[in-house]
N, C-alpha and C. Protein backbone atom coordinates (compact mmCIF):
# COMPACT_ATOMS: atom_id res chain seq x y z
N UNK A 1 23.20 6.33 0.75
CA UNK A 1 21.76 6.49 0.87
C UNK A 1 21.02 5.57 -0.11
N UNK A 2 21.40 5.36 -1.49
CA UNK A 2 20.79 4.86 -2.35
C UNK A 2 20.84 3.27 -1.73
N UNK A 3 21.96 2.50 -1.41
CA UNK A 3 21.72 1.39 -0.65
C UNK A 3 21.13 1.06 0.52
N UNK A 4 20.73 1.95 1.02
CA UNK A 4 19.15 1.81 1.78
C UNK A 4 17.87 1.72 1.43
N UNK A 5 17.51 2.64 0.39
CA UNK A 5 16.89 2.34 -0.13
C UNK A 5 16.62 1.43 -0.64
N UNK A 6 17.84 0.98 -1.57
CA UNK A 6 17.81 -0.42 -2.26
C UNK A 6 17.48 -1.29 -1.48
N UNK A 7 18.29 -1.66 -0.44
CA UNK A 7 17.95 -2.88 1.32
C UNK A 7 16.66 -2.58 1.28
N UNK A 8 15.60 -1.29 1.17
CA UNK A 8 14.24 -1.45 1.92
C UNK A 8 13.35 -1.58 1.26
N UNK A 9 14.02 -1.66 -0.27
CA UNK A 9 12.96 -2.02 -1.11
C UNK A 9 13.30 -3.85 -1.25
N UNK A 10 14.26 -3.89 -1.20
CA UNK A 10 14.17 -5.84 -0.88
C UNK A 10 13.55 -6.31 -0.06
N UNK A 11 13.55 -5.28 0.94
CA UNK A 11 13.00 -6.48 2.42
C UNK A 11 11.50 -5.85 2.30
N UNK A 12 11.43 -5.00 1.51
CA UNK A 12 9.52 -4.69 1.28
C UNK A 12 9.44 -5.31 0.35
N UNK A 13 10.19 -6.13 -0.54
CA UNK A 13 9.56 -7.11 -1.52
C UNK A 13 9.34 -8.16 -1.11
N UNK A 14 10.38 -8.88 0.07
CA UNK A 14 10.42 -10.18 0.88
C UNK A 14 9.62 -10.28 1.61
N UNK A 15 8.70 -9.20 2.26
CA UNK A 15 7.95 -9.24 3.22
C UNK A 15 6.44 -9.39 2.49
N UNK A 16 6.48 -8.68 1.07
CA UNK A 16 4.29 -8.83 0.55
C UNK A 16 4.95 -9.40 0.08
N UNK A 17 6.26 -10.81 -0.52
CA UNK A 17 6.27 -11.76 -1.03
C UNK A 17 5.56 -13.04 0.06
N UNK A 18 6.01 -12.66 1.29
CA UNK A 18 5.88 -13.87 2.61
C UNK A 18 4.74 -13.81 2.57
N UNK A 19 4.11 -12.49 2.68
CA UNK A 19 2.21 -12.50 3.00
C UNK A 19 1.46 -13.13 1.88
N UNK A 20 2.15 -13.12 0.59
CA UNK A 20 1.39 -13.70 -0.50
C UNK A 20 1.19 -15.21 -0.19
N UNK A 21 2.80 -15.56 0.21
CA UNK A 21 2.66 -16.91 0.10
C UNK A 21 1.53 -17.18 1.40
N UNK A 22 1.73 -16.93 2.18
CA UNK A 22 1.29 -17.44 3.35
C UNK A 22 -0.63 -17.27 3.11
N UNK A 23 -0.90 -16.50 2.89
CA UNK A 23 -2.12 -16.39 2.08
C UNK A 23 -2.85 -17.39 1.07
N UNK A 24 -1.55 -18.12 0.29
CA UNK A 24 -1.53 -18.63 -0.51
C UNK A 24 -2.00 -20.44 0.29
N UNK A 25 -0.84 -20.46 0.89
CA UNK A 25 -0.84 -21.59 1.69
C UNK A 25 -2.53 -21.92 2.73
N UNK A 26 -2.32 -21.03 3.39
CA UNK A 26 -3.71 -20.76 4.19
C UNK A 26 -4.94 -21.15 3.33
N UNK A 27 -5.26 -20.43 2.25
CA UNK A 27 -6.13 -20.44 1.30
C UNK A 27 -6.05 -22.14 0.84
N UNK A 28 -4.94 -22.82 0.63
CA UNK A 28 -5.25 -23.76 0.19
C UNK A 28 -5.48 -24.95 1.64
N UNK A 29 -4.94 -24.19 2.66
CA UNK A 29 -5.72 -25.59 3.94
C UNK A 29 -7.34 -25.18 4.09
N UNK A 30 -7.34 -23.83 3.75
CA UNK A 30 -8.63 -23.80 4.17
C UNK A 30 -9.77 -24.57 3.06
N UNK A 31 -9.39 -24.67 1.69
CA UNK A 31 -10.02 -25.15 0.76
C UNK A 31 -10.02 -27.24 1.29
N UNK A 32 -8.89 -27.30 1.55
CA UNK A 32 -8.27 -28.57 2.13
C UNK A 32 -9.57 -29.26 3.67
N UNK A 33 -9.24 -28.23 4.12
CA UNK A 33 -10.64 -28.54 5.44
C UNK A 33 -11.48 -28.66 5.15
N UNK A 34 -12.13 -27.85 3.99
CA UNK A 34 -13.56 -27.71 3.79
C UNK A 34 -13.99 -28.97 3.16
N UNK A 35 -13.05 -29.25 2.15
CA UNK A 35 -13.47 -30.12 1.09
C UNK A 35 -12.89 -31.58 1.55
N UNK A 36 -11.76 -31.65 1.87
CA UNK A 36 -11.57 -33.03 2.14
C UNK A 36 -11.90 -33.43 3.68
N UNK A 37 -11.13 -32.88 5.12
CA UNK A 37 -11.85 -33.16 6.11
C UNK A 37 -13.11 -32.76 6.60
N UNK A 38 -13.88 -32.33 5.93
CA UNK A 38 -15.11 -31.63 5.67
C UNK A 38 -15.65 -31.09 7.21
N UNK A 39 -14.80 -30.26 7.58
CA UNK A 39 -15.05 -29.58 8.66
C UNK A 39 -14.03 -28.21 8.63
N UNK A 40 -14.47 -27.17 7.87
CA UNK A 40 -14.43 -25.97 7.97
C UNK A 40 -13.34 -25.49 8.92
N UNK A 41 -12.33 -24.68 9.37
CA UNK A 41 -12.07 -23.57 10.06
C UNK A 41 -12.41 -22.30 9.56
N UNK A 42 -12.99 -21.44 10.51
CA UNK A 42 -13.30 -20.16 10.74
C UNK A 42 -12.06 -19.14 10.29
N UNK A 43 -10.68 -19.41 11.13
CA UNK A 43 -9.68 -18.73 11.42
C UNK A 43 -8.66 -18.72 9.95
N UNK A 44 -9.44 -19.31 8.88
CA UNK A 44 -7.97 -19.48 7.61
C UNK A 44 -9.10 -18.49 7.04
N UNK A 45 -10.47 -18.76 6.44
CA UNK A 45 -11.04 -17.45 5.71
C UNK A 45 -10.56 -15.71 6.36
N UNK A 46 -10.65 -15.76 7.59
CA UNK A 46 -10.10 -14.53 8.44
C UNK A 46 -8.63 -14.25 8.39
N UNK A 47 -8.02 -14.96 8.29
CA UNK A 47 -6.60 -14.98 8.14
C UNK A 47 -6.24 -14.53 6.57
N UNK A 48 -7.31 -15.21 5.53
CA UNK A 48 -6.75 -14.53 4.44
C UNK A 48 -7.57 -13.24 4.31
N UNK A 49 -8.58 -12.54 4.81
CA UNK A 49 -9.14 -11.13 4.59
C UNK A 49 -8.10 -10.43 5.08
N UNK A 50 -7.38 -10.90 6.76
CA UNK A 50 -6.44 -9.54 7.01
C UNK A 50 -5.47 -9.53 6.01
N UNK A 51 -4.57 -10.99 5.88
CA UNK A 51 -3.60 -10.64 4.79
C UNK A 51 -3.70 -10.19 3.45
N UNK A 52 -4.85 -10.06 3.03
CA UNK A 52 -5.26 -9.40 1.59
C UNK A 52 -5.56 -7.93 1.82
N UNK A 53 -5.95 -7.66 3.08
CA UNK A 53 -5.97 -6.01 3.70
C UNK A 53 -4.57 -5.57 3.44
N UNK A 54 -3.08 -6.11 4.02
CA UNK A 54 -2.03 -5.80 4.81
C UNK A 54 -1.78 -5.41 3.39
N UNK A 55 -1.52 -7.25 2.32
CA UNK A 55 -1.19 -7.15 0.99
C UNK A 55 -1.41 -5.97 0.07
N UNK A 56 -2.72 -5.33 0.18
CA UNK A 56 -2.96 -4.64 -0.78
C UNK A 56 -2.14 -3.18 -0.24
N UNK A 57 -2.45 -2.51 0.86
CA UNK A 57 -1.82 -1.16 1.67
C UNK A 57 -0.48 -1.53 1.57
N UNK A 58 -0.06 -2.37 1.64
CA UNK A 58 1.59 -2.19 2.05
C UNK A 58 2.14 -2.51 1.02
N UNK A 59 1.57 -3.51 0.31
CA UNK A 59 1.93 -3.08 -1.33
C UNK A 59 1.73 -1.51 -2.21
N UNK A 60 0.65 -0.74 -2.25
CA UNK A 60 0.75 0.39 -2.28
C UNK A 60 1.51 1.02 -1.72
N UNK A 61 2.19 0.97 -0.54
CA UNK A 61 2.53 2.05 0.19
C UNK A 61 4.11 1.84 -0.44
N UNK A 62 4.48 0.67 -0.45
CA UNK A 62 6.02 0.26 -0.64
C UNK A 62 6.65 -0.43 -2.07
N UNK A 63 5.76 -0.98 -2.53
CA UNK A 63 6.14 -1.63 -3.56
C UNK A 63 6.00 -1.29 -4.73
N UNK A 64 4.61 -0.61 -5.06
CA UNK A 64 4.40 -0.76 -6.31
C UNK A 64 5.12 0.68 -6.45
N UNK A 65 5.34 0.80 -7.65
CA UNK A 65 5.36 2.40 -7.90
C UNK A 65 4.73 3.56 -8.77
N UNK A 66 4.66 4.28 -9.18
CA UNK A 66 4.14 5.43 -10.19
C UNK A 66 4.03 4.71 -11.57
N UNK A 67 4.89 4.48 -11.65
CA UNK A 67 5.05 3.91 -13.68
C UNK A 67 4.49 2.52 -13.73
N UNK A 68 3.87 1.48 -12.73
CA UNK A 68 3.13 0.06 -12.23
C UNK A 68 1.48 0.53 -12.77
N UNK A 69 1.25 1.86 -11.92
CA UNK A 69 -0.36 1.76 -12.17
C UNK A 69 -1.00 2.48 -13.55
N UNK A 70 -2.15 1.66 -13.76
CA UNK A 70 -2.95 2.03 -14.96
C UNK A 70 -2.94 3.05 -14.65
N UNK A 71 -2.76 3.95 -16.06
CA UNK A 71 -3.15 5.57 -16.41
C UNK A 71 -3.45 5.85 -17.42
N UNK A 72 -4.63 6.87 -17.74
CA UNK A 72 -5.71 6.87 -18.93
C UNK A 72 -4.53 8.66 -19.13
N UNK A 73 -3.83 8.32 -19.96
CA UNK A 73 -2.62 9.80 -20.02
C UNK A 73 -2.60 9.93 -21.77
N UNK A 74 -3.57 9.59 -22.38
CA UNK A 74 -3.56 10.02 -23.63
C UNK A 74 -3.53 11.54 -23.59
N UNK A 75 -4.74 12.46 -23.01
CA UNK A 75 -4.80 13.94 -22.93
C UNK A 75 -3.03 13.92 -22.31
N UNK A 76 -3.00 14.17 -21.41
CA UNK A 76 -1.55 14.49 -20.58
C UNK A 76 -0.36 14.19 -22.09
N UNK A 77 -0.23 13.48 -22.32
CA UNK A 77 0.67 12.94 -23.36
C UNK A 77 0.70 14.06 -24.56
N UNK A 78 -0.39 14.27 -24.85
CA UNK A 78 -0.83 15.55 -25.85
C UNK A 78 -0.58 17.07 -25.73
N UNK A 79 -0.38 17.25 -24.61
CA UNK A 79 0.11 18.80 -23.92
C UNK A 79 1.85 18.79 -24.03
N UNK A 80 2.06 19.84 -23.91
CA UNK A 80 3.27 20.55 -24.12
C UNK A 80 4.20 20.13 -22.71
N UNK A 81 5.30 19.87 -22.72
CA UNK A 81 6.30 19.40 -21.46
C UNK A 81 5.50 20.98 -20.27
N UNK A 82 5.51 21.70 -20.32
CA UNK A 82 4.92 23.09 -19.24
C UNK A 82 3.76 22.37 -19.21
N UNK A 83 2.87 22.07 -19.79
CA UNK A 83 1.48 21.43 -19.36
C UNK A 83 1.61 20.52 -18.70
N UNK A 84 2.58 19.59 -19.11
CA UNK A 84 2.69 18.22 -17.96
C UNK A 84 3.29 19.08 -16.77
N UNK A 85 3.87 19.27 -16.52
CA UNK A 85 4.72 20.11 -15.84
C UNK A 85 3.48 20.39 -14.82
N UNK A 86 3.34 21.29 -15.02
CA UNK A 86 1.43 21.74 -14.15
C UNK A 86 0.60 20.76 -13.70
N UNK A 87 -0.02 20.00 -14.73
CA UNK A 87 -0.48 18.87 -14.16
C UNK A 87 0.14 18.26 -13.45
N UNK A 88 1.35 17.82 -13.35
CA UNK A 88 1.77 16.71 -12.42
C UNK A 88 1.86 17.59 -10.74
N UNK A 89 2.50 18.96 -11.18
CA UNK A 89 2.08 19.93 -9.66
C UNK A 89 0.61 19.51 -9.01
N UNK A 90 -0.35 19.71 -9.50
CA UNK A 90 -1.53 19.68 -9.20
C UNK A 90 -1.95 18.67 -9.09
N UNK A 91 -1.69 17.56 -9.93
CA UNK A 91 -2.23 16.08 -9.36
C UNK A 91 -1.34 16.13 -7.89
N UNK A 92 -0.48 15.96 -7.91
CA UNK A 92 0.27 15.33 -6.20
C UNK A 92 -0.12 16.44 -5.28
N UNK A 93 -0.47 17.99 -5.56
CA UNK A 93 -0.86 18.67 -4.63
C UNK A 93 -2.40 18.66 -4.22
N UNK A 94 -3.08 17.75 -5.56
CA UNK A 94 -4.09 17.33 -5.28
C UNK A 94 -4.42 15.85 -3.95
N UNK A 95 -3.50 15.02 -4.32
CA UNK A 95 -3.26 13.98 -4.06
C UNK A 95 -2.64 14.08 -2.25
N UNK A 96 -1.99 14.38 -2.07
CA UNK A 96 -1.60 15.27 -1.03
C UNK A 96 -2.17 15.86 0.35
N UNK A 97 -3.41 16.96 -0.68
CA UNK A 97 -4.38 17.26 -0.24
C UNK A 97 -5.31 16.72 0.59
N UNK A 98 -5.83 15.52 -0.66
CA UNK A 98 -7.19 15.07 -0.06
C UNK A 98 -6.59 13.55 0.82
N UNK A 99 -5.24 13.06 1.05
CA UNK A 99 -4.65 11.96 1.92
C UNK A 99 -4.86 13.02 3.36
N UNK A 100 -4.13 14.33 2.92
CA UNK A 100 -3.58 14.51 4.23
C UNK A 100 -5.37 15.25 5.33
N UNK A 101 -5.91 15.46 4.18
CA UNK A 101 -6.89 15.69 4.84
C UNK A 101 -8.14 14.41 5.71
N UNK A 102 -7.98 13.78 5.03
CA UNK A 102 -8.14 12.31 5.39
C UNK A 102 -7.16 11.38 6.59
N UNK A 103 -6.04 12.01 6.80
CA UNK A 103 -5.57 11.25 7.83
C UNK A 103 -5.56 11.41 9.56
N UNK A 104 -5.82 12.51 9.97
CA UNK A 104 -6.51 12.33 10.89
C UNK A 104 -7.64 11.87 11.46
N UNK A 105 -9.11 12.24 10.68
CA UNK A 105 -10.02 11.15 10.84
C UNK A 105 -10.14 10.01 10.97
N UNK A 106 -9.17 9.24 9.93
CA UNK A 106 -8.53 7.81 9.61
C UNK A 106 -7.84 7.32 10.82
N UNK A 107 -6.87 8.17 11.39
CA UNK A 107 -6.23 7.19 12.49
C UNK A 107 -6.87 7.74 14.06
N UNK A 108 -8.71 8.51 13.59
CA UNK A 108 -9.26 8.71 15.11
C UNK A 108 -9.73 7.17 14.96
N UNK A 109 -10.21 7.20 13.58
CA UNK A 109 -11.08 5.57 13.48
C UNK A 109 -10.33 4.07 13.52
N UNK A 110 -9.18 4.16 13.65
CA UNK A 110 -8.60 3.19 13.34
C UNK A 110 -8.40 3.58 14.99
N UNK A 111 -7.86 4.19 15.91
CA UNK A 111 -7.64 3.79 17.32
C UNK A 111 -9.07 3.91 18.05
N UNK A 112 -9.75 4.11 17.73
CA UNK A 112 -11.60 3.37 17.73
C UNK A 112 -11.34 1.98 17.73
N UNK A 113 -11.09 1.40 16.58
CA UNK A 113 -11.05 0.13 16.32
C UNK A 113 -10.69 -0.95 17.11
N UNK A 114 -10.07 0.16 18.51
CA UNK A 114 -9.10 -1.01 19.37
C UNK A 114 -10.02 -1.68 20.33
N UNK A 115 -11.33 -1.57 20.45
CA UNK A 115 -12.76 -2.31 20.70
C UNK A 115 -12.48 -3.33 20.41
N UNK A 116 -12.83 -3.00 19.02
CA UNK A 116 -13.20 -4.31 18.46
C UNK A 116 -12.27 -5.07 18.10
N UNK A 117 -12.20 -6.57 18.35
CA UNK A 117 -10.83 -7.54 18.41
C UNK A 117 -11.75 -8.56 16.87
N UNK A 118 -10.67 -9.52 15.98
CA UNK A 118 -10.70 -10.57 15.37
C UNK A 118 -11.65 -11.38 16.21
N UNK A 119 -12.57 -12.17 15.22
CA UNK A 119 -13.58 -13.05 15.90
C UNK A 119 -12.85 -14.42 16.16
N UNK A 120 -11.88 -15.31 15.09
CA UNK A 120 -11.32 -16.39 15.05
C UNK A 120 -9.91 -16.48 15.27
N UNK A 121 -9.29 -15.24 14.89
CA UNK A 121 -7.65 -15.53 14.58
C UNK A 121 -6.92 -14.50 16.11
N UNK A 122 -6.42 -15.34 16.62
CA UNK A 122 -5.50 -14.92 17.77
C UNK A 122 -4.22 -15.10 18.00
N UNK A 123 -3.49 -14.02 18.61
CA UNK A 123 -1.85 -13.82 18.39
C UNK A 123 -1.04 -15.12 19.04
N UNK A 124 -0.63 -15.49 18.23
CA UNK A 124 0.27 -16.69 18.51
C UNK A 124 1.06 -16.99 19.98
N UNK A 125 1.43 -17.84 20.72
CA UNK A 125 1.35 -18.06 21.82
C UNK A 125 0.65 -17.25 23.37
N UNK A 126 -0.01 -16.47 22.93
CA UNK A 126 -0.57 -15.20 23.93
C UNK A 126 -2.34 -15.90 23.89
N UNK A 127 -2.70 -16.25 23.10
CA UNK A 127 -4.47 -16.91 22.80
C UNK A 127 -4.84 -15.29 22.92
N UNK A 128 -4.46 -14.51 22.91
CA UNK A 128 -5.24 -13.06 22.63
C UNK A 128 -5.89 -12.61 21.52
N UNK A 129 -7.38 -12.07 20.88
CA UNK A 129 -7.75 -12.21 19.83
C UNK A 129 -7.30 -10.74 19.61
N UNK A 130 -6.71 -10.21 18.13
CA UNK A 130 -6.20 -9.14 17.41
C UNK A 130 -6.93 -7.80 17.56
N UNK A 131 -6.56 -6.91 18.61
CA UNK A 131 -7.13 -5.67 17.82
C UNK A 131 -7.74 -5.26 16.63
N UNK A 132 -8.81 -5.03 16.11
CA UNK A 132 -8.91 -4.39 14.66
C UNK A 132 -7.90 -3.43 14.29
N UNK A 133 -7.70 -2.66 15.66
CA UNK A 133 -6.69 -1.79 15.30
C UNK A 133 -5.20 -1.59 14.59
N UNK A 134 -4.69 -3.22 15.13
CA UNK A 134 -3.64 -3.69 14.64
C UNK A 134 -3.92 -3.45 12.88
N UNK A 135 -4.83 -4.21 12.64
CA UNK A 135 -5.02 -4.65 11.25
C UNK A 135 -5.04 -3.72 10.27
N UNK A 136 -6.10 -2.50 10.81
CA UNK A 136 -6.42 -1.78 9.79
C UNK A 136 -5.06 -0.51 9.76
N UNK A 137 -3.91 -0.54 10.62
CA UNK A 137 -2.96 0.58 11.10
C UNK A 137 -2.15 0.23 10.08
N UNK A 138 -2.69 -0.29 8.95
CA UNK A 138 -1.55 -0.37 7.61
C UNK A 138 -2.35 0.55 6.52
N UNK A 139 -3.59 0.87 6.90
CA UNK A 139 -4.32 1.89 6.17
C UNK A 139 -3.83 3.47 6.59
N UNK A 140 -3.51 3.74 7.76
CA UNK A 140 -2.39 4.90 8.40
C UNK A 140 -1.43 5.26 7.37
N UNK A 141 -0.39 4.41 7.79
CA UNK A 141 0.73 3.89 6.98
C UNK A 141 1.00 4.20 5.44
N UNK A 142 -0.29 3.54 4.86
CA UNK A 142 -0.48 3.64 3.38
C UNK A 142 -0.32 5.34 3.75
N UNK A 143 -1.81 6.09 4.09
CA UNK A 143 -1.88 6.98 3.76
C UNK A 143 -0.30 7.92 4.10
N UNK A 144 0.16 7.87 4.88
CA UNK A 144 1.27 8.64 5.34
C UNK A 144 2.12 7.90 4.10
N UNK A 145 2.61 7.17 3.77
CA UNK A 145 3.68 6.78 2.86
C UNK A 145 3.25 7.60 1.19
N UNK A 146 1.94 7.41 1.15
CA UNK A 146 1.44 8.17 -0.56
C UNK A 146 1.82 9.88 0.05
N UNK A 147 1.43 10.32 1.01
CA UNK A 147 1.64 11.82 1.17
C UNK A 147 3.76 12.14 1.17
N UNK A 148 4.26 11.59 1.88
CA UNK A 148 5.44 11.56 1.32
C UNK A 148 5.69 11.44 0.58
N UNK A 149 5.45 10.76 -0.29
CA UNK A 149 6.10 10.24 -2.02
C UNK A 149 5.74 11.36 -2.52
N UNK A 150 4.52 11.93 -2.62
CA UNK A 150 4.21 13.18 -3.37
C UNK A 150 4.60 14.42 -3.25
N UNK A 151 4.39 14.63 -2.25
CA UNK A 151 5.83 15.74 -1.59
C UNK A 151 7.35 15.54 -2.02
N UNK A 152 7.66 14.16 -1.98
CA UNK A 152 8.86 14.08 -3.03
C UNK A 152 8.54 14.00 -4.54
N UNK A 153 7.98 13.94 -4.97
CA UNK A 153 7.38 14.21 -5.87
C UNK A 153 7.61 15.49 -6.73
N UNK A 154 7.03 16.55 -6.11
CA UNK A 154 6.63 17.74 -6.39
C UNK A 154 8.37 18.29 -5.99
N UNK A 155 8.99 17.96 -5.08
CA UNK A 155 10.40 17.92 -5.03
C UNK A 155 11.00 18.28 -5.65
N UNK A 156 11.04 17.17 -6.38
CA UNK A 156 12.33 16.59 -7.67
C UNK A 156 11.17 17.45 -8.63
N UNK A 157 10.20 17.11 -8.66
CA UNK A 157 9.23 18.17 -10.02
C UNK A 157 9.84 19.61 -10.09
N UNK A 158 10.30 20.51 -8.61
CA UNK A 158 10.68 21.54 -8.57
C UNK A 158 12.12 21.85 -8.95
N UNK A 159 13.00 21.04 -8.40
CA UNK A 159 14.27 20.35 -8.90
C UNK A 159 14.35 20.29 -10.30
N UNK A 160 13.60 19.91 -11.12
CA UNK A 160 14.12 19.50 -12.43
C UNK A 160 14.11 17.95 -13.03
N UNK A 161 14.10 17.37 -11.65
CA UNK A 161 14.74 16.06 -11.27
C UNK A 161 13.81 14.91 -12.60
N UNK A 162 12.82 15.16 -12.84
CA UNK A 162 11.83 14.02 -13.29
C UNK A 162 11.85 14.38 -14.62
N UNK A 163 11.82 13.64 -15.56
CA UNK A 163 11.41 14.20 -16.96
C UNK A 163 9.80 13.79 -17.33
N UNK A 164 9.49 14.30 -17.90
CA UNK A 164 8.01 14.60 -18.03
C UNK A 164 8.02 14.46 -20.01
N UNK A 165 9.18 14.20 -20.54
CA UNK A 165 8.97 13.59 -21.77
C UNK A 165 8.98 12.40 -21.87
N UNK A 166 9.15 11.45 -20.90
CA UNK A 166 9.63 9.66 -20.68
C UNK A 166 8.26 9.47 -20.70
N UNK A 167 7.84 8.67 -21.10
CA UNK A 167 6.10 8.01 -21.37
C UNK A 167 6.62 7.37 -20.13
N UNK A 168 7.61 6.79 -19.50
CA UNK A 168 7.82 5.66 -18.38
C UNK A 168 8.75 6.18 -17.39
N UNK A 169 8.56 7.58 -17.06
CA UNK A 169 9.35 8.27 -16.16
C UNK A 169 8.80 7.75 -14.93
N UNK A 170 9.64 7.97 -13.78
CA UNK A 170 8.97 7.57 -12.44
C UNK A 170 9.27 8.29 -11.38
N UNK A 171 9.38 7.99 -10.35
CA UNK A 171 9.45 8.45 -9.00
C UNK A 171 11.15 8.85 -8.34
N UNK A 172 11.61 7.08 -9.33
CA UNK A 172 13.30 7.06 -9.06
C UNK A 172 13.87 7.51 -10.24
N UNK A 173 13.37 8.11 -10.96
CA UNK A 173 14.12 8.04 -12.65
C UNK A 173 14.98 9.90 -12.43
N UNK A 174 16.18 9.92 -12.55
CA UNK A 174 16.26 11.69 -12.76
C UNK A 174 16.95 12.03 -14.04
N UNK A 175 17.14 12.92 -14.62
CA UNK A 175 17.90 13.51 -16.10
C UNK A 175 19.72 12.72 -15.60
């Protein structure tokens, strides 16, 4: 099991590694058009909004992890291992909460979205312009991937599994 994981956290690193670059690349023809053949495309500014959409959700959802993001945990740090203990119940059952309550609305609006198509950028040999729906169905995703983690979360919290004295404990870390 653990080498699956491992495999799917590589190929979720290989994959917001590809979108970076490609973002990267894009960004610089589009700077390239503007400035040296001084005739603009439409379709590279659009091309880098979705991939900075995909980038940011699917990086959240897959990559980054618990012990990555800023946390103001001076109070938390100051309480007794049972206090963290509690808090961390309540943050993810908080957390949890207000995703899972949020995700149905989210994916009425996101299959709404299937109206409205990309103004410039269209699917490669098809000339079909993109669903919105496509685009924004990594905001789904996100949300369903943070509600799992926390539920595992609270898991291993119930388990024993996490230590709550590690200033740099995480998600994968157990005693």
């Amino acid at each position: 099991m653990n080498n699956i994981f491992k495999w799917l956290q590589k190929t979720s690193n290989f994959i917001i590694a590809s979108m970076l670059a490609v973002l990267f690349f894009t960004f610089l023809f589009q700077i390239f058009s503007r400035y040296i053949l001084r005739s603009p495309f439409g379709w590279t500014l659009e091309l880098c909004l979705i991939l900075w959409v995909w980038i940011v959700f699917f990086g959240c959802a897959f990559v980054v992890k618990e012990k990555d993001h800023v946390t103001f945990d001076i109070l938390y740090y100051a309480t007794s291992l049972k206090t963290r203990y509690i808090f961390s119940i309540i943050s993810a059952l908080a957390i949890i909460f207000i995703m899972g309550w949020s995700f149905l609305p989210t994916l009425d609006y996101i299959d709404w979205m299937k109206m409205r198509k990309t103004t410039t950028v269209k699917i490669p040999f098809f000339g079909n312009k993109i669903p919105l729906k496509y685009i924004f169905s990594i905001y789904g995703i996100f949300l369903l991937s943070i509600i799992i983690q926390y539920a595992w979360k609270i898991k291993k919290l119930l388990n024993n599994q996490i230590n709550l004295d590690n200033r740099f404990s995480s998600l994968d870390e157990t005693k």
